[in-house]
Each structure stands twice: as C-alpha cells, then as structure tokens.
Protein backbone atom coordinates (compact mmCIF):
# COMPACT_ATOMS: atom_id res chain seq x y z
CA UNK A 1 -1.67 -151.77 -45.38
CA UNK A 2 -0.05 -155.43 -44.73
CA UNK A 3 3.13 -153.56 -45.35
CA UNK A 4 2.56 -150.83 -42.04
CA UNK A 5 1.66 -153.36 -39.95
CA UNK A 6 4.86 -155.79 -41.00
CA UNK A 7 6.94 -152.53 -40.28
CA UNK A 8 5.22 -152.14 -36.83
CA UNK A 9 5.87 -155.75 -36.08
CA UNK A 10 9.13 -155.49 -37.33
CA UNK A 11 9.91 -152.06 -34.29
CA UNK A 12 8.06 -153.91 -32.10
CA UNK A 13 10.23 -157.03 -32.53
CA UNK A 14 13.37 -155.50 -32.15
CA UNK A 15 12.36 -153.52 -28.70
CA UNK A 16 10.90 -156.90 -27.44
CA UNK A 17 14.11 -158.48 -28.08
CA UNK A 18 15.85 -155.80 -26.86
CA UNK A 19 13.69 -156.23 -23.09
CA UNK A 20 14.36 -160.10 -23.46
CA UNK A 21 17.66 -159.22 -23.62
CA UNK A 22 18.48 -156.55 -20.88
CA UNK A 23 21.08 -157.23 -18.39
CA UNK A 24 18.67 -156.50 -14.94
CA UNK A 25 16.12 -159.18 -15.18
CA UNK A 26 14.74 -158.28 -12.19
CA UNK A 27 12.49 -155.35 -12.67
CA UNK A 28 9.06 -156.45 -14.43
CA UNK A 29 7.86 -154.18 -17.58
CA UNK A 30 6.83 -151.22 -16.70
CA UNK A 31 5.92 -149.08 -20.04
CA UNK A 32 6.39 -145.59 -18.46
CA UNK A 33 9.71 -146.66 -17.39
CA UNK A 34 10.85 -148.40 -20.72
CA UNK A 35 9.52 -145.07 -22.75
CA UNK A 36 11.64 -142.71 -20.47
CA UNK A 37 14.83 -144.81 -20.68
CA UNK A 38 14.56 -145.16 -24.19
CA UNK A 39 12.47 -142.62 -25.65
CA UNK A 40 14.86 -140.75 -27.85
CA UNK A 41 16.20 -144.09 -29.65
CA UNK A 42 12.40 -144.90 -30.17
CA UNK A 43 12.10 -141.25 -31.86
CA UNK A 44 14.59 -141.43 -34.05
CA UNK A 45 14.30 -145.35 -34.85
CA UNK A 46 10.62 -143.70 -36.34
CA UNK A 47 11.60 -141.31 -37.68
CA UNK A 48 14.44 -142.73 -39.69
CA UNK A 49 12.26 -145.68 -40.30
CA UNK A 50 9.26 -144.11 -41.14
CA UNK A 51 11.47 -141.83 -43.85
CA UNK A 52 13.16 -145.41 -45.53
CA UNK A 53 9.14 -146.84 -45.38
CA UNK A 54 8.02 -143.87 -47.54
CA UNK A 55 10.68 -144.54 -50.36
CA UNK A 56 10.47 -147.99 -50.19
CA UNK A 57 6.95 -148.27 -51.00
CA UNK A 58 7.15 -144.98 -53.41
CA UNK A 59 6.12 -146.41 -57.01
CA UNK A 60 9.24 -145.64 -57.90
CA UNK A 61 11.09 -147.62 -56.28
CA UNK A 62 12.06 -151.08 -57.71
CA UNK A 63 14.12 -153.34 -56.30
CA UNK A 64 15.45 -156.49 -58.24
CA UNK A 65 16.90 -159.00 -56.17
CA UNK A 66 18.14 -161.12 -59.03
CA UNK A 67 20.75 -159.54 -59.63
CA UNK A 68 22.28 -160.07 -55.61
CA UNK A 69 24.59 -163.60 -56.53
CA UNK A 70 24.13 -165.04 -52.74
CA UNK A 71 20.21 -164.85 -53.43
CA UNK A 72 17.86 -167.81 -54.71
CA UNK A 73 16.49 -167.97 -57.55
CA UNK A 74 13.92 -170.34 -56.87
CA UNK A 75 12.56 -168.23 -54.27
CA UNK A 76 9.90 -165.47 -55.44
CA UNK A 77 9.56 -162.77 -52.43
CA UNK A 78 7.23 -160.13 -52.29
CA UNK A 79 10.28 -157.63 -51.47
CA UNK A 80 8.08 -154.87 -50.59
CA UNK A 81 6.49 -157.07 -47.47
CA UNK A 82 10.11 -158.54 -46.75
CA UNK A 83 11.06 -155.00 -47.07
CA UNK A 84 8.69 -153.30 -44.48
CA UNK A 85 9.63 -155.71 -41.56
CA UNK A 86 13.66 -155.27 -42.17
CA UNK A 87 12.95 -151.86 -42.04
CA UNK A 88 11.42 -152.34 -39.11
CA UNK A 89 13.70 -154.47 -36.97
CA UNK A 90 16.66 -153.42 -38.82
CA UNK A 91 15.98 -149.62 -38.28
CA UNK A 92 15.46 -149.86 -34.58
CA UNK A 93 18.94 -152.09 -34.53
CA UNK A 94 20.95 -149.63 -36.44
CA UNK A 95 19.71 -146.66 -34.48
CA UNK A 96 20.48 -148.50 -31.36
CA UNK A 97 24.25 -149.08 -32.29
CA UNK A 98 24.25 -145.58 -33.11
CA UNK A 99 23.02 -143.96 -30.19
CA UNK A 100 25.53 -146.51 -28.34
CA UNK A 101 28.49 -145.52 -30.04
CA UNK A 102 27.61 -142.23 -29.80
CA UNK A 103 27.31 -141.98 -25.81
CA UNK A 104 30.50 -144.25 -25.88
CA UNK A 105 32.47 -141.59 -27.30
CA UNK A 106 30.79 -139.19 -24.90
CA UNK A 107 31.41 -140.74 -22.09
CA UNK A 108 35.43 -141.58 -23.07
CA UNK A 109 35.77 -137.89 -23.47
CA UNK A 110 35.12 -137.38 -19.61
C-alpha cells in the first residue's frame, strides 16, 4: 500500500512542480482547465507509470543496488518505496519531454 501512495505522491509532485513552474503566473488553478491542457500527458504518464509500478513490485523483480559504484554502502534503502516515488515523478518527467519533443518536431514540419 505505502508503495501506491509514494507513487501517487511522486505524479502528484511532478504536476505541482510543473504549475509552480509555468510561464503565465497570472491565471489561478483552475482543475478543469489544467486537465484539458494537459490531459493526454497525464494519460499516458499513468499509463506508462502504472505499467513500470506493476513490474517493479512483481516478486520477481529484484533489484541490487550494490552493485551501482556511485551508490553508498552505508546506506540501506527500501528500493521498492524509493522505487514507487521515482516512478512517480520520474514517469510524469519523461513523458513530459516526450510529448514536448514530439510536438516540437510537429510543429518544425509546418
């Protein structure tokens, strides 16, 4: 369970920071707007989150992080937890970029 709601917090996270970090400050929130302007990166940021969630915390998964150099040894993480909220923020971030680049190219090919 504590790993849904870190991958929740994680989404949520990454779209807050997102708002914080538009470029028209002037507009307050308004959640019907923000889901219509952004609705299809939200999709797909769940979807392809919700997919890496399910084989992340699949029993068979094991992930050993002693074996990355740059990592500490002293430090003991419960990578499953650290896991979910990555996912979470990380997904949403590496959607966004996509869908950026994506309508970047679309638009240079006007």
């Amino acid at each position: 369970m504590k790993n849904w709601v870190l991958f929740f917090l994680g989404t949520l996270a990454y779209f807050l920071y997102r708002f914080i970090k538009r470029k028209d400050k002037r507009p307050d929130f308004s959640l019907h707007f923000w889901i219509e302007d952004n609705w299809p990166e939200l999709l797909f940021a769940f979807i392809f989150d919700l997919a890496a969630m399910l084989i992340l915390l699949d029993s068979d998964t094991a992930i050993d992080l002693s074996q990355i150099a740059w990592f500490p040894l002293w430090l003991d993480l419960p990578v499953k937890l650290a896991g979910s909220f990555i996912l979470g923020y990380g997904g949403g971030l590496a959607v966004y970029n996509i869908f950026k680049k994506k309508v970047k190219r679309e638009i240079d090919k006007i």
